[in-house]
C-alpha atoms as a PDB file:
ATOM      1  CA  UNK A   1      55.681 188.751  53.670  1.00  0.00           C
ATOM      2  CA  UNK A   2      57.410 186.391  56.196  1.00  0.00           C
ATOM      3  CA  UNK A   3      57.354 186.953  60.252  1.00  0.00           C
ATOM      4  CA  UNK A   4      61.053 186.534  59.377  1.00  0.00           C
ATOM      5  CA  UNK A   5      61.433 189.121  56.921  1.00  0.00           C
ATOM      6  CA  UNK A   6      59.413 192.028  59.114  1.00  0.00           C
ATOM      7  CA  UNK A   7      61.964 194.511  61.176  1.00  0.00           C
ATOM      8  CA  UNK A   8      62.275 194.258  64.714  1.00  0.00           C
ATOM      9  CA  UNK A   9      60.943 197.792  65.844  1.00  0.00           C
ATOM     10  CA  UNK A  10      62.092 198.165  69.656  1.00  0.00           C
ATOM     11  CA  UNK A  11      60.352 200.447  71.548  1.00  0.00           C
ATOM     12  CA  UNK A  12      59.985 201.543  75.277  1.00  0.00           C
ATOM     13  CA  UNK A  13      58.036 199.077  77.416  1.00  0.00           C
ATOM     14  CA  UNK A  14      57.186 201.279  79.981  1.00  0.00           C
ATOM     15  CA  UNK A  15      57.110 205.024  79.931  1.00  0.00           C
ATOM     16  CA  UNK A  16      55.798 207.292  83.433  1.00  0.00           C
ATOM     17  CA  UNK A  17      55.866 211.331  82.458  1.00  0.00           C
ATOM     18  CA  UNK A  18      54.961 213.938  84.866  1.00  0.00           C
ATOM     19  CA  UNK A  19      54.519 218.005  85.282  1.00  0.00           C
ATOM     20  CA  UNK A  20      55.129 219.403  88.224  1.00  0.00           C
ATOM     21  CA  UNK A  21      55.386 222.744  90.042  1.00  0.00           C
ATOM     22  CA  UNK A  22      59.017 223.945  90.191  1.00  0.00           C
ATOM     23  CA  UNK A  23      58.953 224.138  93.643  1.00  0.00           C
ATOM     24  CA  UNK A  24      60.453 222.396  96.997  1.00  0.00           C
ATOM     25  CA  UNK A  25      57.289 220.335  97.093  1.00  0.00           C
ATOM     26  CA  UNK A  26      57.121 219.456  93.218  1.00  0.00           C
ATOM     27  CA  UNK A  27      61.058 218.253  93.424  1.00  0.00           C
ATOM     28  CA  UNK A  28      60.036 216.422  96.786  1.00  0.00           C
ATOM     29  CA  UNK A  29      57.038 214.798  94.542  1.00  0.00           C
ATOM     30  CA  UNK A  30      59.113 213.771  91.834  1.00  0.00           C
ATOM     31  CA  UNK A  31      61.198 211.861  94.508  1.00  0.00           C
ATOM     32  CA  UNK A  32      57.929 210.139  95.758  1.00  0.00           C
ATOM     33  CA  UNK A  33      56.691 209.293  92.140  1.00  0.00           C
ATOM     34  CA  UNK A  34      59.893 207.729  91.177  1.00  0.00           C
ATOM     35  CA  UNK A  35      60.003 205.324  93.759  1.00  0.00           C
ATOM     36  CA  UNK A  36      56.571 204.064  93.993  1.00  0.00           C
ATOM     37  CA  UNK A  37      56.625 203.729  89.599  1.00  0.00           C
ATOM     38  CA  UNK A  38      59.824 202.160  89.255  1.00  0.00           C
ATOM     39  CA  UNK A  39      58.172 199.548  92.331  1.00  0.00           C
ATOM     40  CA  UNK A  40      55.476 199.158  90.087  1.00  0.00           C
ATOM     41  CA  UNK A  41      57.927 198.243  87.473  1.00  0.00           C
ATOM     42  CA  UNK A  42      59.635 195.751  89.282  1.00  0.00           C
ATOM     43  CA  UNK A  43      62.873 197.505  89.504  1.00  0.00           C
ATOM     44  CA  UNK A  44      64.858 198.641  92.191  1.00  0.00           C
ATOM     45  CA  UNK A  45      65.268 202.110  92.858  1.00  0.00           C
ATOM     46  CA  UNK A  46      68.168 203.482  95.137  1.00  0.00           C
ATOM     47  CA  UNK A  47      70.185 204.998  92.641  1.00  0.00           C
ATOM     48  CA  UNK A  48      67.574 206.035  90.378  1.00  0.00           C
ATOM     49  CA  UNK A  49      66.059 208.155  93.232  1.00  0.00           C
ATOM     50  CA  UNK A  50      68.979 209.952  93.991  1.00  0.00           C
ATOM     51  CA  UNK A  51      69.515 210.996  90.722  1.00  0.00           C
ATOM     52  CA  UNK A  52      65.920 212.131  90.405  1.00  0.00           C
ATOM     53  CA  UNK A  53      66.116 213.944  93.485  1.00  0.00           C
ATOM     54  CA  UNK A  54      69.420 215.502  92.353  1.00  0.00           C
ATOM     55  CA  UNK A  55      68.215 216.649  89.068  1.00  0.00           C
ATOM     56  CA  UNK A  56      64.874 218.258  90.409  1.00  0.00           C
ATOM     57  CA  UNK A  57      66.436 220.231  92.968  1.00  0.00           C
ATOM     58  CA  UNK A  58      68.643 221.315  90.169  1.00  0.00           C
ATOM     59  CA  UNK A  59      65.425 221.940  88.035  1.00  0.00           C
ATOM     60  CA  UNK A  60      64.261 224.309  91.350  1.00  0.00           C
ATOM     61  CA  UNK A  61      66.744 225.939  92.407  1.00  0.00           C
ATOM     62  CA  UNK A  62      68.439 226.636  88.759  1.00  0.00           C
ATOM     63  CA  UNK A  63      66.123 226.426  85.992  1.00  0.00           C
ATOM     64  CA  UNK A  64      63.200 227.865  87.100  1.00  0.00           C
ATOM     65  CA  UNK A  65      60.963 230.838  85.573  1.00  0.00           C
ATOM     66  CA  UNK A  66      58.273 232.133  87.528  1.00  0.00           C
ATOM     67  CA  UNK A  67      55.073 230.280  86.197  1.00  0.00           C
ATOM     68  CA  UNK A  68      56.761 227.477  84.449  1.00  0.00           C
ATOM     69  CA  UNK A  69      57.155 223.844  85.937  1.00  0.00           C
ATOM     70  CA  UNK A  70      59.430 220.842  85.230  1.00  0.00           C
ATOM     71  CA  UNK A  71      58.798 217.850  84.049  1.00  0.00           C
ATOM     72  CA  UNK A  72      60.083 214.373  84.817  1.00  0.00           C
ATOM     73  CA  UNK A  73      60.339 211.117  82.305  1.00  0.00           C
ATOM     74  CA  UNK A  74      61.187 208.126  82.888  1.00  0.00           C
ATOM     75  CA  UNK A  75      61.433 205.892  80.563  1.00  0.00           C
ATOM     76  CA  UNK A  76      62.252 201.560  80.671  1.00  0.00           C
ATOM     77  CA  UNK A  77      63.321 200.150  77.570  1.00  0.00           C
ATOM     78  CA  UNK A  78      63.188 196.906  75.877  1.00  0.00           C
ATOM     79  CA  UNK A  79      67.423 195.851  77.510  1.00  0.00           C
ATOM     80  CA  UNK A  80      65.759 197.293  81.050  1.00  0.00           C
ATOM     81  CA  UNK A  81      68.065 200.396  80.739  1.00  0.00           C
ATOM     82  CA  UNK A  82      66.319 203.285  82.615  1.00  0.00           C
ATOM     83  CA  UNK A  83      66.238 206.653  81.098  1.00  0.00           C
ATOM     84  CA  UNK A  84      65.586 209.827  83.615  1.00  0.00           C
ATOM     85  CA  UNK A  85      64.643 213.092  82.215  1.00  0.00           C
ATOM     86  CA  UNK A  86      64.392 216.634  83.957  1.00  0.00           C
ATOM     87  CA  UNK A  87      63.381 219.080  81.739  1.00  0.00           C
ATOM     88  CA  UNK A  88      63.203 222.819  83.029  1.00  0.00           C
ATOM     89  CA  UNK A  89      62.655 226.321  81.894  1.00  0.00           C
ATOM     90  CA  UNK A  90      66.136 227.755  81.251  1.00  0.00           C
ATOM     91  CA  UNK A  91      68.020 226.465  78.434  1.00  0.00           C
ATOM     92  CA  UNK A  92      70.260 229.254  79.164  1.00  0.00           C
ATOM     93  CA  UNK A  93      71.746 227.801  81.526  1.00  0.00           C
ATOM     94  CA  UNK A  94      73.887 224.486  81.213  1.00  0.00           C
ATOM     95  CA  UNK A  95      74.817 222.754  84.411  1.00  0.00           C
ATOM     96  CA  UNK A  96      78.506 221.888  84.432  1.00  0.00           C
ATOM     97  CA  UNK A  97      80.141 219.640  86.808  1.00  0.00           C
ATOM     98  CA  UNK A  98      82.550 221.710  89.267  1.00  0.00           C
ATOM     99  CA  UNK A  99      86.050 220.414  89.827  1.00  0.00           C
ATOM    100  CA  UNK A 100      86.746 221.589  93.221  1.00  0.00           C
ATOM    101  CA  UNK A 101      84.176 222.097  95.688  1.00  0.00           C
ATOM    102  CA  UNK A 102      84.980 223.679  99.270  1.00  0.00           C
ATOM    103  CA  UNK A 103      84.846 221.194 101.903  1.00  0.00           C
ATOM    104  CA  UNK A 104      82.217 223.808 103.867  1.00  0.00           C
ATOM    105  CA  UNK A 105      79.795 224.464 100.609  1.00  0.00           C
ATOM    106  CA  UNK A 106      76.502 223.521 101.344  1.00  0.00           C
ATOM    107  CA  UNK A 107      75.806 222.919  97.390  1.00  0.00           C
ATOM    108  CA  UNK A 108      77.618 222.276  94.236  1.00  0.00           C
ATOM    109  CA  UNK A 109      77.670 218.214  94.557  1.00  0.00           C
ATOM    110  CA  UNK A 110      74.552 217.538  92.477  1.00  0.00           C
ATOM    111  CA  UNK A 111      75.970 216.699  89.296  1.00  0.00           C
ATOM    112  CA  UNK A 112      79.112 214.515  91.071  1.00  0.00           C
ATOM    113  CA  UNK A 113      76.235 212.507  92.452  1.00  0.00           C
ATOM    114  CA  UNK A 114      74.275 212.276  89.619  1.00  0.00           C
ATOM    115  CA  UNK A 115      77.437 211.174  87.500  1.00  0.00           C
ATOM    116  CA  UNK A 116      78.469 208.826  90.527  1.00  0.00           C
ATOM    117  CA  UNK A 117      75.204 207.065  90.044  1.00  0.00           C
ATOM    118  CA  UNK A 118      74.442 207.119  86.419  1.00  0.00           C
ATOM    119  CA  UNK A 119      76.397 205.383  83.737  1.00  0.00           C
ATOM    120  CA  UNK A 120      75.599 208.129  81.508  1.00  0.00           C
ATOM    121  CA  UNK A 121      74.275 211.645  81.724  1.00  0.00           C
ATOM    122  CA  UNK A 122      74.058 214.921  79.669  1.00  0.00           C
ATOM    123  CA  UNK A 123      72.128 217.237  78.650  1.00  0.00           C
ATOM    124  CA  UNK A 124      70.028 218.004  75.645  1.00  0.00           C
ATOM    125  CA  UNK A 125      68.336 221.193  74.340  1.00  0.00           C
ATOM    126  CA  UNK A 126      64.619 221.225  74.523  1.00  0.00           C
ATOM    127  CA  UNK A 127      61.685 223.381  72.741  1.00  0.00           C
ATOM    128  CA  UNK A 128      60.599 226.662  74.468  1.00  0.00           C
ATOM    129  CA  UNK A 129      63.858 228.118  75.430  1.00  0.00           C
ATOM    130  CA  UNK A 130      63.820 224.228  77.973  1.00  0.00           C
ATOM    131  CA  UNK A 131      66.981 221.872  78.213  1.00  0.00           C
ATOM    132  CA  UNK A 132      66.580 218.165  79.547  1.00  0.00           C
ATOM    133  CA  UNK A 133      68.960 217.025  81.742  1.00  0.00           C
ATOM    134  CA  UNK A 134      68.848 213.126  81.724  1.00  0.00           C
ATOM    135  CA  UNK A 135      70.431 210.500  82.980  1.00  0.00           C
ATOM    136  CA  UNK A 136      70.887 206.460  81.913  1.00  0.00           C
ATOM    137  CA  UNK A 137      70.859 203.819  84.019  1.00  0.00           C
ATOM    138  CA  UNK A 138      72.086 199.833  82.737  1.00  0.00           C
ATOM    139  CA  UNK A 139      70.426 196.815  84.120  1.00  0.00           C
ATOM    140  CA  UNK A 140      71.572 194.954  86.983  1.00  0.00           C
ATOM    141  CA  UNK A 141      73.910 196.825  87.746  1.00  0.00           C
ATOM    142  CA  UNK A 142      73.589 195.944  91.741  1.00  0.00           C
ATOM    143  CA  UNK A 143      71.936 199.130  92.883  1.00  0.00           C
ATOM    144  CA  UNK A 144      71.584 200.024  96.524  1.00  0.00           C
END
């Protein structure tokens, strides 16, 4: 068999995954780890942290169950598109973007940022009674 004739199999070139403590401090961590592994990657991370924090919080303050942590994922393919994953305890409940927020609500804008800042984001459902919220990110695309 030819070099020619074998498939191309593409496949992540970097992956970072993480549990943490769904807490204040494990959503502040996730933050911290994003930056300084997407550094360590090479790429830039201003949006990519915003969304991370974003979808942590969300993992705190919505999905969690007493005793259970989130995780995050990131994950760099081959075209340099980023991949963020948040996956939490309550598959029960499905974040949904809000069409009007109050002007005085102190929460409620997580999801507008997170679609703001990602080209693409949804949610998936995960083993253990978990959904993954995750969000894609294309290269170069002149973060800030």
């Amino acid at each position: 068999m030819s070099q020619k004739s074998l498939p191309q199999v593409t496949c992540p070139t970097h992956h970072f995954m993480v549990q943490l403590s769904a807490t204040r401090r494990g959503a502040r961590l996730a933050r911290l780890l994003t930056e300084r592994q997407l550094d360590d990657w090479g790429l830039p991370f201003g949006d990519a942290v915003h969304i991370v924090a974003e979808l942590a919080s969300n993992a705190v303050l919505h999905g969690r169950v007493p005793g259970r942590d989130f995780r995050l994922r990131l994950k760099l393919d081959a075209d340099r598109t980023l991949r963020i994953e948040v996956t939490d305890a309550r598959g029960d409940r499905i974040p949904q973007v809000r069409d009007t927020v109050g002007g005085e609500a102190e929460s409620g804008r997580g999801l507008l940022i997170v679609a703001a800042y990602a080209d693409r984001w949804g949610v998936d459902e995960a083993p253990a009674n978990c959904k993954t919220v995750w969000a894609e990110l294309a290269p170069d695309r002149g973060e800030s």
